[in-house]
C-alpha atoms as a PDB file:
ATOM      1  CA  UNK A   1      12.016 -16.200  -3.639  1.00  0.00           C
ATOM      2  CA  UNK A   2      12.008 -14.995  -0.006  1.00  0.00           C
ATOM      3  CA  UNK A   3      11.421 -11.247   0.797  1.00  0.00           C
ATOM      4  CA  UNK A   4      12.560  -9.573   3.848  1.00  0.00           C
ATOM      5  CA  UNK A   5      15.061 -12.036   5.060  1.00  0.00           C
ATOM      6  CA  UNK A   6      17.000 -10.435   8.042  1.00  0.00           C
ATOM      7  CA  UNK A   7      20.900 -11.272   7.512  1.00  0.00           C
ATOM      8  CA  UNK A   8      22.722 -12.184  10.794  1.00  0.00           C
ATOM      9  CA  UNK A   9      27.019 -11.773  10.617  1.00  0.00           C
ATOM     10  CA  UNK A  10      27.421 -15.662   9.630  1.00  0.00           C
ATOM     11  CA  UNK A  11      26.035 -16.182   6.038  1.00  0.00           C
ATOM     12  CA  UNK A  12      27.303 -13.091   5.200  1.00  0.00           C
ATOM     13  CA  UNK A  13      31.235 -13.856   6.340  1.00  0.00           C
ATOM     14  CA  UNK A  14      30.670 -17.284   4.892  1.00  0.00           C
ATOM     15  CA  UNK A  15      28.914 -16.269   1.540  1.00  0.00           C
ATOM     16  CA  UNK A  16      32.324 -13.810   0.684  1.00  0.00           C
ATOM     17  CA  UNK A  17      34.551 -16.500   2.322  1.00  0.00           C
ATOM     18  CA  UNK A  18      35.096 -19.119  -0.004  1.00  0.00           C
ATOM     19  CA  UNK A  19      36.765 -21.181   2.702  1.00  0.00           C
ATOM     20  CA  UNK A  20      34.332 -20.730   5.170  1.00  0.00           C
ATOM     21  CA  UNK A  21      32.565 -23.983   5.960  1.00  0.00           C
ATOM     22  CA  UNK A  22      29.041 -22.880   4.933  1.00  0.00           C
ATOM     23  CA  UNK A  23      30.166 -21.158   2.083  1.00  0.00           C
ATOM     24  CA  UNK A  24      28.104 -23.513  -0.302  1.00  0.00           C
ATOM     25  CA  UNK A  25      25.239 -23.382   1.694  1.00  0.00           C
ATOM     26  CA  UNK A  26      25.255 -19.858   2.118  1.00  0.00           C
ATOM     27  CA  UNK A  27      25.528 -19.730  -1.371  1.00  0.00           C
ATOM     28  CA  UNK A  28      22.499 -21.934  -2.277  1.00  0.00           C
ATOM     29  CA  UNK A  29      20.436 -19.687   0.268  1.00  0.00           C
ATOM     30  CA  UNK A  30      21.517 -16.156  -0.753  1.00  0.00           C
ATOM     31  CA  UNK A  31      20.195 -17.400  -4.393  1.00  0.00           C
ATOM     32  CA  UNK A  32      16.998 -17.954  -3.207  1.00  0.00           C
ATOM     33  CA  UNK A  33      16.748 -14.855  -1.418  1.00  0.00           C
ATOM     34  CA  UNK A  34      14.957 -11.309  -3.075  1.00  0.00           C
ATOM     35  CA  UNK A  35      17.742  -8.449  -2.470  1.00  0.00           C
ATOM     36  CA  UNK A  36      18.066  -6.307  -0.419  1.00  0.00           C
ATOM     37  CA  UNK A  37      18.529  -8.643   2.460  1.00  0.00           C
ATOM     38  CA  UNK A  38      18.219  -6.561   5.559  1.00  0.00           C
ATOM     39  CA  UNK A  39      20.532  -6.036   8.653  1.00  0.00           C
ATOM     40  CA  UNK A  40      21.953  -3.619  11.389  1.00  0.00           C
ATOM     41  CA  UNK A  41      25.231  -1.752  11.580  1.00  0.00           C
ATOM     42  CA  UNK A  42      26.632  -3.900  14.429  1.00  0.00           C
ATOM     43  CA  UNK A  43      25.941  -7.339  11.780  1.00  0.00           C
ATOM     44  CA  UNK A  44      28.105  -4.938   8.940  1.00  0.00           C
ATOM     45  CA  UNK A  45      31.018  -3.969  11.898  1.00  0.00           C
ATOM     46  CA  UNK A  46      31.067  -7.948  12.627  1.00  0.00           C
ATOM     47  CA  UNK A  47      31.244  -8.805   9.599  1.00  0.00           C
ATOM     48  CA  UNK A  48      34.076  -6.375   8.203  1.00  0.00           C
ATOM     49  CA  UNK A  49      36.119  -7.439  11.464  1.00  0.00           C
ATOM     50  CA  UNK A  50      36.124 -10.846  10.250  1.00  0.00           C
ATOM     51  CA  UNK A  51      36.769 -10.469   7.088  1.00  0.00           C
ATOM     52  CA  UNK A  52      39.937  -8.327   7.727  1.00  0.00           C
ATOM     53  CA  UNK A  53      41.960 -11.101   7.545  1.00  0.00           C
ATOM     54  CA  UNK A  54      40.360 -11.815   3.879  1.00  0.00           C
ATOM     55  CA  UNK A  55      41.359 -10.666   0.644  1.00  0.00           C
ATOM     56  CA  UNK A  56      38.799  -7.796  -0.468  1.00  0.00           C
ATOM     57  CA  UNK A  57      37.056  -9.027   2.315  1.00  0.00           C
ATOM     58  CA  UNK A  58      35.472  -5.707   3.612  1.00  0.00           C
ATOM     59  CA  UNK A  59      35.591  -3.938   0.355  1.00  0.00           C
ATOM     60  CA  UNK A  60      33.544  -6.737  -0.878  1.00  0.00           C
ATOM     61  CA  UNK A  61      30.552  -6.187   1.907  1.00  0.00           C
ATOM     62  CA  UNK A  62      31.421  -2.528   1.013  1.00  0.00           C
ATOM     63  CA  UNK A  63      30.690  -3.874  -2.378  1.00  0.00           C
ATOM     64  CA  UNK A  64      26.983  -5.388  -1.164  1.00  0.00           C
ATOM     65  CA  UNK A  65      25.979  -2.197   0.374  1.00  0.00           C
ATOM     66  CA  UNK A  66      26.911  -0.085  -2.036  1.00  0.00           C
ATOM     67  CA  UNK A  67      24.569  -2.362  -5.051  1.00  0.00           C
ATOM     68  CA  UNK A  68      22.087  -2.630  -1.977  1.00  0.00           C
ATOM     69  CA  UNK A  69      21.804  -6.305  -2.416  1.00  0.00           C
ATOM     70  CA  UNK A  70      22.491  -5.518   1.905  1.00  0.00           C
ATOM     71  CA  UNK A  71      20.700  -2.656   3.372  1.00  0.00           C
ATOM     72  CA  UNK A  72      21.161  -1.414   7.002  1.00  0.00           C
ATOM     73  CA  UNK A  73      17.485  -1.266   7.403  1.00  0.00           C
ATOM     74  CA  UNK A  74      17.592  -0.755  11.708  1.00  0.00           C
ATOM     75  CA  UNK A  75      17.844   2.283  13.370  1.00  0.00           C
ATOM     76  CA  UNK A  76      19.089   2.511  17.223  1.00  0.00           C
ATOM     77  CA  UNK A  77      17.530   5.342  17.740  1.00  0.00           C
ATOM     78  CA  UNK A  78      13.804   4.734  19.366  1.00  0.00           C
ATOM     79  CA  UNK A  79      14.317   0.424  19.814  1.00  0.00           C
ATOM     80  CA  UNK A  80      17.323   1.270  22.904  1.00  0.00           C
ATOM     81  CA  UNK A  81      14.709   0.370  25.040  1.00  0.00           C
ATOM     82  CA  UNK A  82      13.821  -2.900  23.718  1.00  0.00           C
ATOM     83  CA  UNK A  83      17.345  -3.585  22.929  1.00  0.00           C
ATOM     84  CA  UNK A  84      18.318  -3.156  26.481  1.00  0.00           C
ATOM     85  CA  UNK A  85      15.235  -5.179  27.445  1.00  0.00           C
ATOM     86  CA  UNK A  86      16.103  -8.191  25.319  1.00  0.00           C
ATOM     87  CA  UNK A  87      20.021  -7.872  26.443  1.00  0.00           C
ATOM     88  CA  UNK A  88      18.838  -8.596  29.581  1.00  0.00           C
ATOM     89  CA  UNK A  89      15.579 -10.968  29.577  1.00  0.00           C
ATOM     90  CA  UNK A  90      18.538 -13.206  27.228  1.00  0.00           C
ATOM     91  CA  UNK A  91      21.884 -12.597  29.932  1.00  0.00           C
ATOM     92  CA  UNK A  92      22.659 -15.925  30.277  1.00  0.00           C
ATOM     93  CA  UNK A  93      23.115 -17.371  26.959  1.00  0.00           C
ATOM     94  CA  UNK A  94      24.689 -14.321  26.710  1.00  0.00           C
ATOM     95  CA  UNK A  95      23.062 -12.261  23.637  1.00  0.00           C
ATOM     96  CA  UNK A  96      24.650 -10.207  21.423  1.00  0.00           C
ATOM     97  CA  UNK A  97      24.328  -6.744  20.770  1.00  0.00           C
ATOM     98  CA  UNK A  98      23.911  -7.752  16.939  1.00  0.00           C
ATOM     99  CA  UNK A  99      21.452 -10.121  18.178  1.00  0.00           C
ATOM    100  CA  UNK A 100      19.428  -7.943  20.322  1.00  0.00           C
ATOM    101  CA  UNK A 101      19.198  -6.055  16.749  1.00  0.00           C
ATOM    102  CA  UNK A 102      18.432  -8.718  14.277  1.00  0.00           C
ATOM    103  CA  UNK A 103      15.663  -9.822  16.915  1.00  0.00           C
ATOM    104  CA  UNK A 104      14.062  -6.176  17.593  1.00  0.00           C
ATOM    105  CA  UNK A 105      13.943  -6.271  13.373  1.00  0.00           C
ATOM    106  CA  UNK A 106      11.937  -9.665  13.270  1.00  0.00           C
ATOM    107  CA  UNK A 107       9.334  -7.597  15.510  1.00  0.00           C
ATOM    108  CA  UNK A 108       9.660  -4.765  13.178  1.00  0.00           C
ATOM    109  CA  UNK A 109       9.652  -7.083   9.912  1.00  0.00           C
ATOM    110  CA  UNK A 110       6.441  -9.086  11.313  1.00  0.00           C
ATOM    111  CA  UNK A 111       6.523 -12.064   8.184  1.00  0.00           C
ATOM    112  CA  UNK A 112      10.386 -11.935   8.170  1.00  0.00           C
ATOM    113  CA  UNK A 113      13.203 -14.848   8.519  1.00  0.00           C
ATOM    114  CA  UNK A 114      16.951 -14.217   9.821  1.00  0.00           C
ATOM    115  CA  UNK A 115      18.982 -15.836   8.005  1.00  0.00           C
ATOM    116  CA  UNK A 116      21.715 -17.298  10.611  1.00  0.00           C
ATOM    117  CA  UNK A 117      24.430 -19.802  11.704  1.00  0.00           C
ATOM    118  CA  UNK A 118      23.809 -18.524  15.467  1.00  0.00           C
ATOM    119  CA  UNK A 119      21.974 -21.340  17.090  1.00  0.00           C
ATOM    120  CA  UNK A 120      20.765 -18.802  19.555  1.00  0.00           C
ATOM    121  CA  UNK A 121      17.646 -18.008  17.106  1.00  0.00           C
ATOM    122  CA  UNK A 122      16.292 -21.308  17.689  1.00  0.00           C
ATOM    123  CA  UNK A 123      15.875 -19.657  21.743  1.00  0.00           C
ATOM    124  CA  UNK A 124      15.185 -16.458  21.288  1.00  0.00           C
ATOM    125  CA  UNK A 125      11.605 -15.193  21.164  1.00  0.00           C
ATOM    126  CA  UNK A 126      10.234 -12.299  19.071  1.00  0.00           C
ATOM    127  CA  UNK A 127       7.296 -10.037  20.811  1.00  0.00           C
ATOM    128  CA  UNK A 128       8.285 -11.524  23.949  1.00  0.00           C
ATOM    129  CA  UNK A 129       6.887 -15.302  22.922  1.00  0.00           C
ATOM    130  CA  UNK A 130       6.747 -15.539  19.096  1.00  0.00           C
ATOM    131  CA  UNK A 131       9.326 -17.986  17.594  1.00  0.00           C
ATOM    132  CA  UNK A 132      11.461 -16.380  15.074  1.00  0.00           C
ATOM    133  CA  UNK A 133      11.585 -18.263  11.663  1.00  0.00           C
ATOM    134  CA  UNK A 134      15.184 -18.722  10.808  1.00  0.00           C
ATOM    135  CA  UNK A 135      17.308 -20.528   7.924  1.00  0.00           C
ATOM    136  CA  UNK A 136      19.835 -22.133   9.676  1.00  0.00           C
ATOM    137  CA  UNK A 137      21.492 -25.122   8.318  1.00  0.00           C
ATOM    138  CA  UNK A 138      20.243 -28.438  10.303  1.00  0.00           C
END
């Protein structure tokens, strides 16, 4: 079983969309994952937008949080700076604001993975030249 796996908008959209593409292989992932699998508030906004369209979609990541199988384990407050920092250093793929996140919680979660369909990870460098283990279907 993994531990600390950072969760990135994605698996969790496809993993309570059963007709989402990588719905199975979200699901054979998240089962080999120890809960709580950790993210940021800007992943959980993400993910409830795209899921409005869904049946139970948000209540069901409502649902997650609530059995903390998903914890909001990032604070803004004190990692602005990097976050800004890592915004701009990554401008012209563009990065995300969720991204600037789940990457500033790799550095904070030194022997973590993000869990991702965002191709993006494969780039983007933790503690300005570390690669950043990811499961991301190949």
């Amino acid at each position: 079983m993994r531990q600390n796996v950072i969760l990135d908008t994605g698996p969790l959209v496809a993993f309570l969309n059963r007709k989402d593409k990588y719905h199975g292989w979200a699901l054979e992932h998240w089962a080999e994952i120890e809960p709580p699998l950790l993210t940021c508030e800007a992943v959980i906004s993400e993910a409830c937008f795209l899921l409005s369209g869904t049946n139970k979609g948000q209540e069901a990541v409502m649902e997650l949080l609530r059995r903390r199988v998903v914890d909001v384990a990032f604070s803004l407050s004190g990692n602005l700076d990097r976050i800004a920092s890592l915004v701009k250093k990554y401008s012209r793929l563009p990065m995300s604001f969720a991204d600037a996140c789940l990457v500033r919680m790799a550095e904070l979660y030194g022997e973590s993975f993000i869990f991702t369909l965002d191709s993006h990870f494969k780039v983007y460098k933790k503690n300005r030249n570390k690669v950043i283990p990811i499961l991301y279907p190949e």
